[in-house]
Protein backbone atom coordinates (compact mmCIF):
# COMPACT_ATOMS: atom_id res chain seq x y z
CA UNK A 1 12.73 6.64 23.12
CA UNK A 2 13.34 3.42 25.71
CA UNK A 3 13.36 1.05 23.08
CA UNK A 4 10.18 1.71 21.78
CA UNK A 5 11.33 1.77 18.29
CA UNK A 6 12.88 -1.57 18.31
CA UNK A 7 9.68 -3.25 19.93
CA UNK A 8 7.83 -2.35 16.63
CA UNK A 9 9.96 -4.35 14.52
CA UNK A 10 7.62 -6.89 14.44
CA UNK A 11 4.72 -4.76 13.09
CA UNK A 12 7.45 -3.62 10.41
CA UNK A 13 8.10 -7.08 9.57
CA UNK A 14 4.87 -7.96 8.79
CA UNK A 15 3.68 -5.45 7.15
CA UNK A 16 6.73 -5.60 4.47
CA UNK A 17 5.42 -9.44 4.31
CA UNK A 18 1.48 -8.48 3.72
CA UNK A 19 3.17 -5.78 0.78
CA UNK A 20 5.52 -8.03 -1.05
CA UNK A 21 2.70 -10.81 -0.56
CA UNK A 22 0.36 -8.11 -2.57
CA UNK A 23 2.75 -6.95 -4.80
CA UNK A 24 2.16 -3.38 -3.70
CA UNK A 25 5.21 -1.73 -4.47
CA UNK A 26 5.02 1.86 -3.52
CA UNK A 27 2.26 4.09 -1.86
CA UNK A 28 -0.40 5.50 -2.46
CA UNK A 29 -1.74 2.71 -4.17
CA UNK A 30 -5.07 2.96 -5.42
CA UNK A 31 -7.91 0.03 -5.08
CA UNK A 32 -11.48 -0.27 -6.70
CA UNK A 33 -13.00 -3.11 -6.20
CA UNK A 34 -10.27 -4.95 -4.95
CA UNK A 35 -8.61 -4.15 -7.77
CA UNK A 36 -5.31 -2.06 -8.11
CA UNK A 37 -6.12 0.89 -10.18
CA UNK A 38 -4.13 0.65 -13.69
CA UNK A 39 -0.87 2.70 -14.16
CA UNK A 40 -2.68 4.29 -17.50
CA UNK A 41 -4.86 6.13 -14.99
CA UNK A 42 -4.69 8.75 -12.40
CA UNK A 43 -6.56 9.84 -9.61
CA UNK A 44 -7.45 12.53 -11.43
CA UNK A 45 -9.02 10.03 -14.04
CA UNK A 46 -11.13 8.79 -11.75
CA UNK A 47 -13.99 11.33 -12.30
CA UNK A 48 -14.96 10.27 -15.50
CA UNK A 49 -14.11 6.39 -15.20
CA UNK A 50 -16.18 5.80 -11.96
């Protein structure tokens, strides 16, 4: 790929920074209100708690 890959370490970089500054540790992960959704719940959950 011409070195395309390696010019987008940066991007990598900083988003592994903005994650580990968030403490999001895997994906999806699910926000209401700026608030991570609790492990209790699922998506599925969501129905009846919203």
């Amino acid at each position: 790929m011409n070195g395309e890959l390696e010019k987008q370490n940066h991007k990598i970089e900083a988003m592994r920074n903005w994650c580990d500054a968030e403490n999001i540790t895997h994906t999806p992960t699910i926000f209401i209100n700026g608030f991570e959704l609790p492990k209790e719940y699922s998506i599925e959950d969501l129905r009846e708690v919203l």
